[in-house]
Protein backbone atom coordinates (compact mmCIF):
# COMPACT_ATOMS: atom_id res chain seq x y z
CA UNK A 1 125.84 132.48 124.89
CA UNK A 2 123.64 134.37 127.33
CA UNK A 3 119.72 134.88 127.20
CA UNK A 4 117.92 137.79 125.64
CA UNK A 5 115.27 139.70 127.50
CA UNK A 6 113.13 142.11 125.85
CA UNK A 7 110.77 144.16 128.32
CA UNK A 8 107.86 145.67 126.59
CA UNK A 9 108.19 144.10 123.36
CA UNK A 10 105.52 141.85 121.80
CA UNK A 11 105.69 138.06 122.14
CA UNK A 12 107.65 136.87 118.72
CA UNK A 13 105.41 134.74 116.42
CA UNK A 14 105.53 131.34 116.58
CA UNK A 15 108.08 129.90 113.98
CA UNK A 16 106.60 128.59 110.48
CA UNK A 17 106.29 124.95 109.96
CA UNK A 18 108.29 123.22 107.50
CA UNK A 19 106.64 122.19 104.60
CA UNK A 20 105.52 119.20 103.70
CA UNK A 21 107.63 117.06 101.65
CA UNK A 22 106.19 117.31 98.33
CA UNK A 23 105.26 113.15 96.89
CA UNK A 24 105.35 109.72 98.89
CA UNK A 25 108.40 109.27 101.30
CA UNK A 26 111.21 107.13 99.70
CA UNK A 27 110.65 103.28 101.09
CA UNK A 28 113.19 101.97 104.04
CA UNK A 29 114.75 98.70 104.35
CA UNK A 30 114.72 98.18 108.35
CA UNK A 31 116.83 94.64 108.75
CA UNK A 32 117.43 91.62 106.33
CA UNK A 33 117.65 88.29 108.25
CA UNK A 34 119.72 85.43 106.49
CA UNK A 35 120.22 81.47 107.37
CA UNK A 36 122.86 79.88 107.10
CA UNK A 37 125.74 82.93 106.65
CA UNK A 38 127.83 80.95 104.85
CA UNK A 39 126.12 78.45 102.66
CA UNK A 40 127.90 74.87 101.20
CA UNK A 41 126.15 73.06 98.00
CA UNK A 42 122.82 71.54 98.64
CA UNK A 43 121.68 73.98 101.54
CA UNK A 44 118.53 75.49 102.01
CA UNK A 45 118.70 79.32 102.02
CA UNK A 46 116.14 81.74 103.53
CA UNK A 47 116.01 85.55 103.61
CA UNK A 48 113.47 87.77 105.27
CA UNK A 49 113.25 91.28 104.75
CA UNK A 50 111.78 93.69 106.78
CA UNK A 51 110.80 96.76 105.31
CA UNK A 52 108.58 100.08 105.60
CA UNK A 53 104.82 99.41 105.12
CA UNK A 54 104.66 101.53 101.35
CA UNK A 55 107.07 98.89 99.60
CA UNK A 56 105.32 96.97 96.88
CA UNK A 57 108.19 95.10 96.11
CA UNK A 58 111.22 93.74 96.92
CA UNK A 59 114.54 92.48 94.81
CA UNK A 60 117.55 90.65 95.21
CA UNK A 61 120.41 89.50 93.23
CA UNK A 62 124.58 89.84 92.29
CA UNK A 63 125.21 91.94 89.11
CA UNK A 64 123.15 90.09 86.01
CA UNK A 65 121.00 88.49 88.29
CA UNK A 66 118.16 89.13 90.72
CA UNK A 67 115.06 87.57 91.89
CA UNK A 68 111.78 88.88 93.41
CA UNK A 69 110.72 88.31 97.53
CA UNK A 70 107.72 87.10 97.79
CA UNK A 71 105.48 89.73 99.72
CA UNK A 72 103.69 88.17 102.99
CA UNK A 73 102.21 91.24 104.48
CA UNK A 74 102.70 94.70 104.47
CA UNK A 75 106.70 95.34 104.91
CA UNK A 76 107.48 91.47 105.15
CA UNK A 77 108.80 90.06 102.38
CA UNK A 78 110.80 86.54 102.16
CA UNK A 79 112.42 83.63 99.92
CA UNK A 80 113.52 80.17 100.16
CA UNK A 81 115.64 78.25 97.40
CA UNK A 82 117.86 75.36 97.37
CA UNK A 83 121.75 75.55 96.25
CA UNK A 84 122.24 72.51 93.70
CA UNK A 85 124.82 70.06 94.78
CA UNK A 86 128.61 69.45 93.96
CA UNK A 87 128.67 73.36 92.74
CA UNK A 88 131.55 74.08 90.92
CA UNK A 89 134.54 75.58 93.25
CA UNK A 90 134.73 78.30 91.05
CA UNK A 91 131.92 79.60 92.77
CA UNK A 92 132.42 79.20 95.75
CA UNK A 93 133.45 82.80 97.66
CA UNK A 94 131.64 85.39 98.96
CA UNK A 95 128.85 87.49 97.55
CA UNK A 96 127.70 90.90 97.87
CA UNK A 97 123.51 90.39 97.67
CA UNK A 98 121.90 93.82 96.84
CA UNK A 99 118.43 93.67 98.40
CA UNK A 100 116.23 96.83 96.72
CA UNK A 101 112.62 97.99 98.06
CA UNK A 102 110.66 99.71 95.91
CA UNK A 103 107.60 101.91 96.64
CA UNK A 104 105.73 104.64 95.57
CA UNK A 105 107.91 107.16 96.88
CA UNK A 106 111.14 105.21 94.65
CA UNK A 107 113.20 102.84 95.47
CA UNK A 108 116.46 102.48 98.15
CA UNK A 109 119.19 99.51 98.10
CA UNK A 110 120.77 97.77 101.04
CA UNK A 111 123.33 94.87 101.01
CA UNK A 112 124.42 92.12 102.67
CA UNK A 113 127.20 89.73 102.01
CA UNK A 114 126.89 85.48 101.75
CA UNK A 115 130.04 83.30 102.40
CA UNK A 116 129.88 80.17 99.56
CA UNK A 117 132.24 77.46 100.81
């Protein structure tokens, strides 16, 4: 594509700007940090979750299940908890954890797996 030139024509108008997005942005989940990755009975878990500065809250759980992150500071949000010992084997494979931030703008899900051996 080649350039236009217009001689004697009148500067164009600057573009419009967009408009504003109407209502608070939707909250982001920016990393989730977990130790160990693969868990065994009896092992202390911890998750941290980073997140935009408007969540209020954050969740995580499997299907039936889910827990609240206890908030630290504005988009830092974590949890400790210790798996009981001699866990059944029937429990023992790996998880899909769905981690959800919510805010005023809604709420957005992430997910992260965890190895049970």
């Amino acid at each position: 594509m080649g350039a236009c030139l217009l001689l004697g024509a009148a500067s164009p108008s600057p573009a419009p700007s967009p408009a504003a997005p109407h209502g608070p942005a939707a909250p982001q989940i920016l990393s989730i940090w977990a130790t160990p990755k693969v868990v065994h009975s009896g092992d202390l878990v911890q998750w941290t979750v980073r997140t935009s500065d408007d969540v209020t809250r954050v969740t995580a759980g499997i299907p039936n299940y889910e827990f609240a992150l206890e908030r630290r500071s504005a988009g830092r949000f974590w949890t400790a908890f210790r798996l009981p010992p001699n866990v059944p084997q029937m429990f023992k494979h790996e998880y899909k954890i769905n981690v959800t931030a919510f805010g005023p703008g809604g709420h957005t899900t992430s997910s992260m797996s965890l190895r049970f051996e």
